[in-house]
N, C-alpha and C. Protein backbone atom coordinates (compact mmCIF):
# COMPACT_ATOMS: atom_id res chain seq x y z
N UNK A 1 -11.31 17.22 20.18
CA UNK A 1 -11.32 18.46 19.42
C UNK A 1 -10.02 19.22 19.73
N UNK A 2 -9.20 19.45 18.31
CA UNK A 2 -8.15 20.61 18.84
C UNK A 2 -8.36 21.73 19.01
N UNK A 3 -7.49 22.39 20.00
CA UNK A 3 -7.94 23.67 20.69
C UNK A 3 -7.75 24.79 19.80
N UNK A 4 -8.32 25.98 19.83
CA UNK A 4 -8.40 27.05 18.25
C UNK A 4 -6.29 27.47 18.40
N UNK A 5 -5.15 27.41 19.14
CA UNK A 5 -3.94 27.74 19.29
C UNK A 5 -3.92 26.45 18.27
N UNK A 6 -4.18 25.22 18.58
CA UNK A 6 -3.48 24.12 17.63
C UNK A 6 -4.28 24.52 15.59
N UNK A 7 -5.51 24.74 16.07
CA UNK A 7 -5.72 24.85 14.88
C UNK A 7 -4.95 26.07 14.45
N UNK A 8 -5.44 27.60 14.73
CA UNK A 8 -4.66 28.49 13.84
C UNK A 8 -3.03 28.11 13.76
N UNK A 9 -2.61 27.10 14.49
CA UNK A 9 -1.05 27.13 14.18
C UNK A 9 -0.99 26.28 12.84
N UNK A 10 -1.99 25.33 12.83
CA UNK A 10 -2.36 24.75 11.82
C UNK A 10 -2.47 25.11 10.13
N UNK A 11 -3.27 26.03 10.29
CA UNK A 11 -3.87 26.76 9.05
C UNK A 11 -2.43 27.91 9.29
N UNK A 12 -1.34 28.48 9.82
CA UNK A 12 -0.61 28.81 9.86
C UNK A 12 0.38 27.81 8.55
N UNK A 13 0.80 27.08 9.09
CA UNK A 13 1.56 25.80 8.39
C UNK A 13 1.41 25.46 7.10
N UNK A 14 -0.65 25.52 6.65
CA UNK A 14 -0.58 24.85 5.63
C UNK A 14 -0.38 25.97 4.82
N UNK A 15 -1.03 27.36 5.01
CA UNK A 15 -0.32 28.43 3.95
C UNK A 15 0.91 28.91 3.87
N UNK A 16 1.56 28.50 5.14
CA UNK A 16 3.77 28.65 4.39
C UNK A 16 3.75 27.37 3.54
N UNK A 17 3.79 26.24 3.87
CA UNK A 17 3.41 25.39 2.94
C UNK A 17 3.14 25.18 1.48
N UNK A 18 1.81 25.80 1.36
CA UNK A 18 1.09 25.78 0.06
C UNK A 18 2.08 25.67 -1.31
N UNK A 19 2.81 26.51 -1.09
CA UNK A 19 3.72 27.39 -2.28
C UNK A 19 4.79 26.48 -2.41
N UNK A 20 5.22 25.31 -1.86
CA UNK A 20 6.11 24.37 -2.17
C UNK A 20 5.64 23.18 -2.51
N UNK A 21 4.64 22.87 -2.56
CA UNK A 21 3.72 21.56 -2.21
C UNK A 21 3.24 21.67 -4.39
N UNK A 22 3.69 20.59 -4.96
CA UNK A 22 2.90 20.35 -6.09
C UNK A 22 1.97 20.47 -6.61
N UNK A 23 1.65 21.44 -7.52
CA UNK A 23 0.45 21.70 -8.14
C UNK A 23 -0.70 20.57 -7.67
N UNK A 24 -0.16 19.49 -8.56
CA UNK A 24 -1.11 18.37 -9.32
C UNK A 24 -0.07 16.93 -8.68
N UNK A 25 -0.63 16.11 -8.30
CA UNK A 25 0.20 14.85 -7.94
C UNK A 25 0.22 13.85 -9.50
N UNK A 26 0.18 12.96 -9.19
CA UNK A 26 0.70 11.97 -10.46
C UNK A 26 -0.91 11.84 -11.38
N UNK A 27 -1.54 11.60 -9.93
CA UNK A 27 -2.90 11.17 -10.89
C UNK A 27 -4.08 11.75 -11.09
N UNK A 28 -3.53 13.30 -11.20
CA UNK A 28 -3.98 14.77 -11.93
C UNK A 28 -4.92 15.32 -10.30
N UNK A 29 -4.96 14.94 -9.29
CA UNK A 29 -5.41 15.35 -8.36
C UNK A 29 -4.92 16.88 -7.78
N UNK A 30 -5.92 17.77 -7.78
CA UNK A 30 -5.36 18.87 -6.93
C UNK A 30 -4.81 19.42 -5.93
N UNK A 31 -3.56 18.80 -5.59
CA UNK A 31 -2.81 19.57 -4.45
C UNK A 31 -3.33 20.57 -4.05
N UNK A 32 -3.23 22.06 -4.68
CA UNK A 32 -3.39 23.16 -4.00
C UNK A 32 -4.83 23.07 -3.58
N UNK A 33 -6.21 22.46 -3.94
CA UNK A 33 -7.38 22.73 -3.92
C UNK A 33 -7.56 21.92 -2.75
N UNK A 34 -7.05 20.76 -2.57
CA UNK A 34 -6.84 20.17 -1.64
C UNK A 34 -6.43 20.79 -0.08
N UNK A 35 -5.20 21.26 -0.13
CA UNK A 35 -5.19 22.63 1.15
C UNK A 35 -5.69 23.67 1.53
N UNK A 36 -6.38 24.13 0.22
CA UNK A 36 -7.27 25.58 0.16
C UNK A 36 -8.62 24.59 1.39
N UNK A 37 -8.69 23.03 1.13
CA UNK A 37 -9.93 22.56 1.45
C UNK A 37 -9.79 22.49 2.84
N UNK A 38 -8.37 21.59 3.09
CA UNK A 38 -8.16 21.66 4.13
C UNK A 38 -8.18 22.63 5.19
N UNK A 39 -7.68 24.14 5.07
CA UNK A 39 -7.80 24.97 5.35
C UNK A 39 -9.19 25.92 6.00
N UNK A 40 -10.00 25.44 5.04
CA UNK A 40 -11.82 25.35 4.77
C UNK A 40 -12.35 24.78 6.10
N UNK A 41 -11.70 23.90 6.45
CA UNK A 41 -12.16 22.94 7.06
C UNK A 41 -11.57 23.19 8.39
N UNK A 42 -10.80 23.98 8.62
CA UNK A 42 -10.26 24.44 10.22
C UNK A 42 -10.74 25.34 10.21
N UNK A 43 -10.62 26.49 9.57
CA UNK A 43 -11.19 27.64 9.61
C UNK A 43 -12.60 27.52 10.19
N UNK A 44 -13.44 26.82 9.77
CA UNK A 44 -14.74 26.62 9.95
C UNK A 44 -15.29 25.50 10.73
N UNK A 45 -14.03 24.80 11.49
CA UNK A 45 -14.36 23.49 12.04
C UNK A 45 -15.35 22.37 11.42
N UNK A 46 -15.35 22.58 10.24
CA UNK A 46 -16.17 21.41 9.88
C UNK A 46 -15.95 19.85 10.35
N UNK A 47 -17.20 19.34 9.83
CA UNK A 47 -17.14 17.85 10.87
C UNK A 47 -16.82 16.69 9.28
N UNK A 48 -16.76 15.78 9.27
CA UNK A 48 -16.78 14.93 8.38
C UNK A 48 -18.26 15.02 7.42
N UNK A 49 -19.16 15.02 8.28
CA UNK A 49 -20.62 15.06 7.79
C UNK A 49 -20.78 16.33 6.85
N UNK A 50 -20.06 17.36 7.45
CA UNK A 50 -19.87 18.48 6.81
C UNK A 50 -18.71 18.48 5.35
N UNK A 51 -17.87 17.56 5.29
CA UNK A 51 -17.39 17.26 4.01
C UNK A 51 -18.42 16.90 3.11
N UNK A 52 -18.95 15.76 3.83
CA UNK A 52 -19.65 14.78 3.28
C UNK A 52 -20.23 15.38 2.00
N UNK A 53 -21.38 16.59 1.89
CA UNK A 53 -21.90 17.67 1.66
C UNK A 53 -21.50 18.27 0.91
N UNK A 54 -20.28 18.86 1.22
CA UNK A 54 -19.67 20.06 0.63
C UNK A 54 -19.02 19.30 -0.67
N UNK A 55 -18.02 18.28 -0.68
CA UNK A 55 -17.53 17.69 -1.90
C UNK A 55 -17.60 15.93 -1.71
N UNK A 56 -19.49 16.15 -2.66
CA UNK A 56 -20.09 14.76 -2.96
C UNK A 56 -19.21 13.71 -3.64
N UNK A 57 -18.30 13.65 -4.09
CA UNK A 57 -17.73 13.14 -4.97
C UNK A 57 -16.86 12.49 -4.23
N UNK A 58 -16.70 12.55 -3.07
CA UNK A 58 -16.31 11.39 -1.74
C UNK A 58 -15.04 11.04 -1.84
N UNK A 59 -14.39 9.33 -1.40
CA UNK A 59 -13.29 9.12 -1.16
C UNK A 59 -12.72 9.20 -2.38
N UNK A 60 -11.37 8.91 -2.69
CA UNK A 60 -10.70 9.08 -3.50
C UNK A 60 -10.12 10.05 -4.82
N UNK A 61 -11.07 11.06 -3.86
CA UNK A 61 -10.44 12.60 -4.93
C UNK A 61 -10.62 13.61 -4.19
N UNK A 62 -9.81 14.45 -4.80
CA UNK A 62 -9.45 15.72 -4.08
C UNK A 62 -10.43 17.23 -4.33
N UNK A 63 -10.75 17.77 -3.75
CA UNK A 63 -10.43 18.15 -2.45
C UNK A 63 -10.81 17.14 -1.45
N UNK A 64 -11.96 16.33 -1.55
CA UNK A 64 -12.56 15.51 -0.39
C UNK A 64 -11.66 15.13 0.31
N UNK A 65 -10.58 14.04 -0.14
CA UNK A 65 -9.56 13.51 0.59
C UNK A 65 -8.55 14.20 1.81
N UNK A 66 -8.53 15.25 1.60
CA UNK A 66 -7.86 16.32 2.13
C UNK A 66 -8.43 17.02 3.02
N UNK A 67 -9.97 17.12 3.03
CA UNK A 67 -10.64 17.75 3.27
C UNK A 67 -11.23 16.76 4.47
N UNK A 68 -11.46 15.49 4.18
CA UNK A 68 -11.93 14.82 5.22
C UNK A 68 -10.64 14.60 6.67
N UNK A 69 -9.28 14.65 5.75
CA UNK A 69 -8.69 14.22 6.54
C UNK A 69 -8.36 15.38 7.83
N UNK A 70 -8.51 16.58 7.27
CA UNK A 70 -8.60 17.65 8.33
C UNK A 70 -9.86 17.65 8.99
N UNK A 71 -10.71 17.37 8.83
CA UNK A 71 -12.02 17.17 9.91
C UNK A 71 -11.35 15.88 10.49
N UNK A 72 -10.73 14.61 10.12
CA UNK A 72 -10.49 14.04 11.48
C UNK A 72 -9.59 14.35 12.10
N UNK A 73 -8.70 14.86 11.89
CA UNK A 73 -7.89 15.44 12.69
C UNK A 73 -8.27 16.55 13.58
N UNK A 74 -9.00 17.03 12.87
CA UNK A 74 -9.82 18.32 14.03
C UNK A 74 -10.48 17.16 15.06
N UNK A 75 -11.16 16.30 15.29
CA UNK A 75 -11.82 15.71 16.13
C UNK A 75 -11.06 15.03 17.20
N UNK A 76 -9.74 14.78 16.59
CA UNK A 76 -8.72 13.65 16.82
C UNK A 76 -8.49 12.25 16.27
N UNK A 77 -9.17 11.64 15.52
CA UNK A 77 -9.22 10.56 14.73
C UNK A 77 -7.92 10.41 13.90
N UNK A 78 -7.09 11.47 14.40
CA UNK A 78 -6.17 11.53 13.27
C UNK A 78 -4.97 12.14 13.93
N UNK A 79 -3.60 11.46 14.02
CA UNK A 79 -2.32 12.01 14.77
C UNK A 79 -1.57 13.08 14.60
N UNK A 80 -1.08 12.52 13.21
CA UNK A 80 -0.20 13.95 11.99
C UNK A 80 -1.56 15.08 11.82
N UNK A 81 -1.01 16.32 12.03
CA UNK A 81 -1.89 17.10 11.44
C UNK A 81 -1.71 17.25 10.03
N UNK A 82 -2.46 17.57 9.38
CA UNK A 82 -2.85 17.98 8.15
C UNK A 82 -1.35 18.46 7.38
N UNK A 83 -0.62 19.28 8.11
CA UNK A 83 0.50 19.74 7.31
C UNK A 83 1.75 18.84 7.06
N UNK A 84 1.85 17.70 7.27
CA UNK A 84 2.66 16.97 8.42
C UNK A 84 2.34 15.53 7.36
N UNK A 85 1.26 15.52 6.14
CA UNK A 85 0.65 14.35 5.45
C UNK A 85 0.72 15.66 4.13
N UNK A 86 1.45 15.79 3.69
CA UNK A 86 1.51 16.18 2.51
C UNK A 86 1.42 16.00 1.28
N UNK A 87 1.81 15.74 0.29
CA UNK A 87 3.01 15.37 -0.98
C UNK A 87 4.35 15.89 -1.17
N UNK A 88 4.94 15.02 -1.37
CA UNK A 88 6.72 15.81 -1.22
C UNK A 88 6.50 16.78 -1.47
N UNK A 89 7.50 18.11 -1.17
CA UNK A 89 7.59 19.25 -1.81
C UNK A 89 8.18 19.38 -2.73
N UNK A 90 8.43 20.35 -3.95
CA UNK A 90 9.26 20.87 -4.75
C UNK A 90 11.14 20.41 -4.29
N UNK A 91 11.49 20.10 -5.05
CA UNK A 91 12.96 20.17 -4.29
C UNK A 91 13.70 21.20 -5.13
């Protein structure tokens, strides 16, 4: 489990972030809804089980994807934090 300094630096990151990061990726998936999720998901420490739940619609779409991947990273299952696994930014 990361400690609440790693997370709020976290949820720090992904909202400077947000605003450069692509609407929509190629295959109409929601970027921003995606970090709003992610975000969701530190804020509140949710667990995977707790995705699970929240957005049924599981692997391969967004928010879930995004959303799961910050619950493993909250646990540690996961190296890069959340901000760090993006989509390119705007250039």
């Amino acid at each position: 489990m990361k400690s609440l300094a790693e997370i709020n630096a976290e949820i720090k990151k992904l909202r400077e972030v947000k605003p450069k990061v692509r609407a929509f990726n190629i295959f109409g998936g929601d970027n921003h809804a995606g970090i709003d999720a992610q975000i969701l998901v530190l804020k509140n420490m949710l667990t995977v089980d707790d995705c699970d739940e929240r957005w049924p619609e599981g692997l391969g779409s967004e928010p879930y994807d995004s959303a799961r991947y910050a619950a493993d990273w909250l646990q540690g299952d996961e190296e890069l934090p959340p901000s760090e696994d993006l989509p390119p930014l705007d250039e």
